[in-house]
C-alpha atoms as a PDB file:
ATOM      1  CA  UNK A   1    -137.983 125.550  55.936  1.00  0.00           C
ATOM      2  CA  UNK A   2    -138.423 121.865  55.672  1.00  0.00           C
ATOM      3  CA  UNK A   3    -141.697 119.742  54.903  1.00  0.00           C
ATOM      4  CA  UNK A   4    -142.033 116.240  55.496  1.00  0.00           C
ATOM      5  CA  UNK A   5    -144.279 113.218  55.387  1.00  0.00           C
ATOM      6  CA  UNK A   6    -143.699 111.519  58.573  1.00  0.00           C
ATOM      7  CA  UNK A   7    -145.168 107.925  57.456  1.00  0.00           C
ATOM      8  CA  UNK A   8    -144.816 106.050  54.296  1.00  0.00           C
ATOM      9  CA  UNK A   9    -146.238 107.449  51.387  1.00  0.00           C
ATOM     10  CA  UNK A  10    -148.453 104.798  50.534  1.00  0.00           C
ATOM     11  CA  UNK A  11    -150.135 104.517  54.160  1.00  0.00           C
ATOM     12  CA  UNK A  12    -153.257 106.782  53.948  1.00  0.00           C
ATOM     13  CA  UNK A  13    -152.876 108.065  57.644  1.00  0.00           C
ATOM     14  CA  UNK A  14    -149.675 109.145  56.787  1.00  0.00           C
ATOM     15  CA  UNK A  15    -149.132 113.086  58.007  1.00  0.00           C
ATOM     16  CA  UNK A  16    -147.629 116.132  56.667  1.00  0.00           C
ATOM     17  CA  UNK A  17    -145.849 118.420  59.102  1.00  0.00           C
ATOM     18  CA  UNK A  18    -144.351 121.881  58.200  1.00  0.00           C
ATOM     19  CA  UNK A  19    -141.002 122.359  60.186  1.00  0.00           C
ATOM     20  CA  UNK A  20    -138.208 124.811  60.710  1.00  0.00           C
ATOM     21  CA  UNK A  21    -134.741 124.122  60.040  1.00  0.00           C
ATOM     22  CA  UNK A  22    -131.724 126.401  61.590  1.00  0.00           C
ATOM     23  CA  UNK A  23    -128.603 125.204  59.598  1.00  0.00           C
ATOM     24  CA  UNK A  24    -126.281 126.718  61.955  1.00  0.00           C
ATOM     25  CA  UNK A  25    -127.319 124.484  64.916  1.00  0.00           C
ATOM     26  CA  UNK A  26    -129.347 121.354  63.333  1.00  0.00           C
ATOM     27  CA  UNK A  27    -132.481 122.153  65.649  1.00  0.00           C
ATOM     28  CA  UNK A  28    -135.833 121.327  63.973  1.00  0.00           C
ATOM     29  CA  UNK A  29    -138.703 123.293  65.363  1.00  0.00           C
ATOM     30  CA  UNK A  30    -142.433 121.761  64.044  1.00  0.00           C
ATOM     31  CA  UNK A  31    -144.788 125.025  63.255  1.00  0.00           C
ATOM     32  CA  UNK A  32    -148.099 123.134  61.822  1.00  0.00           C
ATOM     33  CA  UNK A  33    -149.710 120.312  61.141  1.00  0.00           C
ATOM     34  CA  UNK A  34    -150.649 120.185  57.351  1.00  0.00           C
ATOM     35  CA  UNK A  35    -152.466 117.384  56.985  1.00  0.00           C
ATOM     36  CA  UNK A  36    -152.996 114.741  60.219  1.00  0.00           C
ATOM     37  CA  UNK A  37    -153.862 112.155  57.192  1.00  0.00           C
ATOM     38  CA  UNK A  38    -153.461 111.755  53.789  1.00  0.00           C
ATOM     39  CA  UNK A  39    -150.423 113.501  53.346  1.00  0.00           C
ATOM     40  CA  UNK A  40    -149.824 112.475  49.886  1.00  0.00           C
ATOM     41  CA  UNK A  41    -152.485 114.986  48.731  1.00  0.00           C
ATOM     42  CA  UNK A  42    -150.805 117.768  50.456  1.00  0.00           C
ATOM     43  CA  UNK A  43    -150.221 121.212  48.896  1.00  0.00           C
ATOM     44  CA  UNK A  44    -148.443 124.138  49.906  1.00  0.00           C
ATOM     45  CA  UNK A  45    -146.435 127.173  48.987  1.00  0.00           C
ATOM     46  CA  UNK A  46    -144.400 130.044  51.149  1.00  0.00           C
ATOM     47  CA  UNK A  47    -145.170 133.766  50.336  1.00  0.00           C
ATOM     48  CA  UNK A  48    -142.617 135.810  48.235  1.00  0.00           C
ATOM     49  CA  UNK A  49    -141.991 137.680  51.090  1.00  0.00           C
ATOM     50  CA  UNK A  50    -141.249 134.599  53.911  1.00  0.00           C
ATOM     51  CA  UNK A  51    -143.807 135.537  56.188  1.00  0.00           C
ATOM     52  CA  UNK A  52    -146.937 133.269  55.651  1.00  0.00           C
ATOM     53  CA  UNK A  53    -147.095 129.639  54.035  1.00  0.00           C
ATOM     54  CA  UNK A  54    -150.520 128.729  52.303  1.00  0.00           C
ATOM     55  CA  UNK A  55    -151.163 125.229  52.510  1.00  0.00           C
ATOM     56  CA  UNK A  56    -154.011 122.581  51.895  1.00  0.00           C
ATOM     57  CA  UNK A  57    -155.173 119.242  51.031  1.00  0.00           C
ATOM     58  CA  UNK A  58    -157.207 118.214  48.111  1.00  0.00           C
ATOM     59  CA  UNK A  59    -160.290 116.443  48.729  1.00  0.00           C
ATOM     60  CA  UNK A  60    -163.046 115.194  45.818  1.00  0.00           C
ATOM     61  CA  UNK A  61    -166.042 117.431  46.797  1.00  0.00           C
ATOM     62  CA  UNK A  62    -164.409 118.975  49.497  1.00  0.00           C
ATOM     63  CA  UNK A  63    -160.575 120.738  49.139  1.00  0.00           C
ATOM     64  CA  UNK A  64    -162.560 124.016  48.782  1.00  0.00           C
ATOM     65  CA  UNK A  65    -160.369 126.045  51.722  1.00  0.00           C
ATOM     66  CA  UNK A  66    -156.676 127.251  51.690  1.00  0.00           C
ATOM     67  CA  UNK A  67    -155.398 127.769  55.363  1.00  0.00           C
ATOM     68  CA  UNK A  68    -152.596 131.077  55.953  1.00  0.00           C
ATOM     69  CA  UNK A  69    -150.298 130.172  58.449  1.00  0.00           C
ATOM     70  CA  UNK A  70    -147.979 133.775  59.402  1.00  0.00           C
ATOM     71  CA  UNK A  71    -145.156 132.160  60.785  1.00  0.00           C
ATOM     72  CA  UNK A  72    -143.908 134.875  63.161  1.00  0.00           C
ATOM     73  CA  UNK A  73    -146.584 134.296  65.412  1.00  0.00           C
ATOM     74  CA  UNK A  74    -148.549 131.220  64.862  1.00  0.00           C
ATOM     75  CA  UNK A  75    -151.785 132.141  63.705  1.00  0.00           C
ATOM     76  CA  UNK A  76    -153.617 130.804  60.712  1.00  0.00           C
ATOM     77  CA  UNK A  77    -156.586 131.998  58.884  1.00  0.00           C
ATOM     78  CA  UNK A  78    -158.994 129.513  56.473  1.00  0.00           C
ATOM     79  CA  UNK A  79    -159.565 130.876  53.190  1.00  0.00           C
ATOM     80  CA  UNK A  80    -162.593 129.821  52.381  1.00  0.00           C
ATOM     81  CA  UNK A  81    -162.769 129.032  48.013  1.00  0.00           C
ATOM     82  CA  UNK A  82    -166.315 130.365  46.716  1.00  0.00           C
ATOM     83  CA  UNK A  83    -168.069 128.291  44.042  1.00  0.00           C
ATOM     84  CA  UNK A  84    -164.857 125.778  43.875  1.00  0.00           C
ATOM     85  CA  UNK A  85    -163.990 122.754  45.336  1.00  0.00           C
ATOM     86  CA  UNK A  86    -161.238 120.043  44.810  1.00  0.00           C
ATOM     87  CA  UNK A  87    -158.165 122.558  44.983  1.00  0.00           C
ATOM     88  CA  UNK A  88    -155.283 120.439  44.416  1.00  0.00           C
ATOM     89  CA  UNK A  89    -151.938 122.810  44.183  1.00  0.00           C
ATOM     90  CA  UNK A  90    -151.347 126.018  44.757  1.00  0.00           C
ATOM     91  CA  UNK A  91    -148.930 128.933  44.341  1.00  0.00           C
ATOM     92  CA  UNK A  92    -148.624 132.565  45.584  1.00  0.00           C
ATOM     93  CA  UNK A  93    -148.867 135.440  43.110  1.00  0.00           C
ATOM     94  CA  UNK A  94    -145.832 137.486  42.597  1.00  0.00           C
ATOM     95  CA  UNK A  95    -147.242 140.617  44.981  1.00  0.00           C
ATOM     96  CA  UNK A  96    -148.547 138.083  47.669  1.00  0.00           C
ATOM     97  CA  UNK A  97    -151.750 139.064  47.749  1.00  0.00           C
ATOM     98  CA  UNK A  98    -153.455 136.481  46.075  1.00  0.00           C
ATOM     99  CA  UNK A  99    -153.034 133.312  45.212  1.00  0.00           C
ATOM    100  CA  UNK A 100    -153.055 130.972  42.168  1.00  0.00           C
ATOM    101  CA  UNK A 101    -154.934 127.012  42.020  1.00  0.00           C
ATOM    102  CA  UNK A 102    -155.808 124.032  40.117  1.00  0.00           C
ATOM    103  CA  UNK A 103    -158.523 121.998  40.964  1.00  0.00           C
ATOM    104  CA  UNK A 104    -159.584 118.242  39.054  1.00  0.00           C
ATOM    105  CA  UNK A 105    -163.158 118.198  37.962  1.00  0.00           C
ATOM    106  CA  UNK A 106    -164.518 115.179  36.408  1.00  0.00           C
ATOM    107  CA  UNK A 107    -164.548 117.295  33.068  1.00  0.00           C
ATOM    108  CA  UNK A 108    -160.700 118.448  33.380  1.00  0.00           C
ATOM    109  CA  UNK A 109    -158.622 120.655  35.241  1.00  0.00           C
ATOM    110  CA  UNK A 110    -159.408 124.289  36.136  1.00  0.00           C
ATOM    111  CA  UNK A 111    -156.481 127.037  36.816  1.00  0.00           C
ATOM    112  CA  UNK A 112    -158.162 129.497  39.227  1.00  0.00           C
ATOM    113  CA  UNK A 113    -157.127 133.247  40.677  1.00  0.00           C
ATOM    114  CA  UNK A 114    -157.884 133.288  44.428  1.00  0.00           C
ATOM    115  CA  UNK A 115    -158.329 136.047  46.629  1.00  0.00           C
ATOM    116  CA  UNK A 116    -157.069 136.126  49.974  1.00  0.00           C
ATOM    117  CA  UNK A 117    -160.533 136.659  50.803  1.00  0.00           C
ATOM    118  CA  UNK A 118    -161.715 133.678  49.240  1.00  0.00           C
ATOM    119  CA  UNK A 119    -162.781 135.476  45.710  1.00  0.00           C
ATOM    120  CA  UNK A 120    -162.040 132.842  43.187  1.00  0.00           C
ATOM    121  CA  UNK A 121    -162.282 133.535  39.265  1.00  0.00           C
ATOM    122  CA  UNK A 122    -161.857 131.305  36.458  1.00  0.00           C
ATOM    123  CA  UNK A 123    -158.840 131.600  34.161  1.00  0.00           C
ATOM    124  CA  UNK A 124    -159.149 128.916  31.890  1.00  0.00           C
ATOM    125  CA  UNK A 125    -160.724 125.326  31.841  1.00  0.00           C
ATOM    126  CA  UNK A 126    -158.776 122.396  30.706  1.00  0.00           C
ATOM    127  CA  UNK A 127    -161.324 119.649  29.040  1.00  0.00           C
ATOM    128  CA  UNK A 128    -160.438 116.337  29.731  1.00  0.00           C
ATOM    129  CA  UNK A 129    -156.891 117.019  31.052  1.00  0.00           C
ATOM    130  CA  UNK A 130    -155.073 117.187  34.469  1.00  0.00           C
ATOM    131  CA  UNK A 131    -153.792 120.006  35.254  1.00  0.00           C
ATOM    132  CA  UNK A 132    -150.967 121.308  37.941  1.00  0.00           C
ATOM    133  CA  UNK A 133    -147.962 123.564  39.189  1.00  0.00           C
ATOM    134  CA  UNK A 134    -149.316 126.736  38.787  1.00  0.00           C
ATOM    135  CA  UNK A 135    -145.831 128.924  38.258  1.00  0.00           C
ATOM    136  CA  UNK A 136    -146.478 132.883  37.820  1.00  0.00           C
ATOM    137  CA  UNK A 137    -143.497 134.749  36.618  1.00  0.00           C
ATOM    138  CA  UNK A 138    -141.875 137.196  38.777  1.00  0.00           C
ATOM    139  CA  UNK A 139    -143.621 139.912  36.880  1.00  0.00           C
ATOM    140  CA  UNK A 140    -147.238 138.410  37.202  1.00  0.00           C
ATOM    141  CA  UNK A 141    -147.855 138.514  33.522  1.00  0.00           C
ATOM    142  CA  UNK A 142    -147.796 135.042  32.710  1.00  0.00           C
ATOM    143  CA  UNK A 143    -148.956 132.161  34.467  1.00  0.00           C
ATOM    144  CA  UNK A 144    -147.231 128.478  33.864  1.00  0.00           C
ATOM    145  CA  UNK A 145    -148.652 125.409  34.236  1.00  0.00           C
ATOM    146  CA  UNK A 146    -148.885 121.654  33.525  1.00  0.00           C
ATOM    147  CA  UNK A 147    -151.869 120.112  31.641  1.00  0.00           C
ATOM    148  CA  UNK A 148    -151.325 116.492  30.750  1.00  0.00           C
ATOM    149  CA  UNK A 149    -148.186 116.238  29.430  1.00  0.00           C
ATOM    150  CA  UNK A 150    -147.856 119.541  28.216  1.00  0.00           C
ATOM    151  CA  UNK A 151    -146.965 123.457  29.646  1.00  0.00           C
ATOM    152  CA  UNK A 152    -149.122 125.946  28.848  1.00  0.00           C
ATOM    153  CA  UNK A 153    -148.260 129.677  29.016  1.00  0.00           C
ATOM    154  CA  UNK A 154    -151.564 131.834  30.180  1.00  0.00           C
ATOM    155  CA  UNK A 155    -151.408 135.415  30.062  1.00  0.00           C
ATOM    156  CA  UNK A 156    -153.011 137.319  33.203  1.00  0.00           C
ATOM    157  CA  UNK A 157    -154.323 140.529  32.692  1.00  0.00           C
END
């Protein structure tokens, strides 16, 4: 799988496209649209399983929805965040059945457990840092991810 800005990163109309790539024969098939502007605020993230990218773009006072796109067939579903807004990365959770977030506030960075449902809790609140790159570990135990300039370790129970 292969995603790419098709415009320079600096243009704010530029667009994010998700495509297929088939090594064997070179063909490029497009599958979605991520973003039709404002690609450089693009996130995404393919399920542990292959079947369904997550993807999104973060917004200030909006980026509150997560869209499911099952690749097999084409059809997406909006996951609609409750009680959060300004998602800005994303990863899948080690089962695929939920998801993991950060979001920017103008007090810090949040890390956030989100339900495929749109359920969103809380894990931990960052003051007066950015955070990002939410990485879970394979066992779902432990959750990585960038604040500042540092890597913090969060244990999910």
């Amino acid at each position: 799988m292969l995603v790419e800005a098709r415009a320079d990163e600096h243009d704010h109309n530029a667009r994010a496209g998700l495509s297929a790539f088939d090594p064997a024969t070179g063909r490029v098939r497009d599958l979605a649209a991520l973003a039709d502007k404002g690609a450089g605020v693009t996130f995404w993230g393919v399920s542990p399983d292959g079947t369904t990218v997550a993807f999104g773009q973060f917004a200030w006072g909006g980026g509150d929805q997560v869209t499911l796109l099952r690749l097999a067939t084409g059809e997406k579903r909006i996951v609609q965040l409750k009680n959060f807004k300004n998602l800005s990365e994303i990863a899948w959770a080690p089962d695929g059945r939920s998801l993991f977030g950060t979001t920017g506030t103008l007090l810090g960075g949040q890390v956030l457990h989100i339900g495929l449902d749109g359920t969103t809790q809380l894990l931990h609140m960052f003051e007066s840092q950015i955070v990002g790159n939410p990485r879970p570990s394979p066992d779902g135990r432990l959750l990585l991810v960038g604040a500042t300039s540092n890597a913090w370790v969060l244990e999910l129970r």
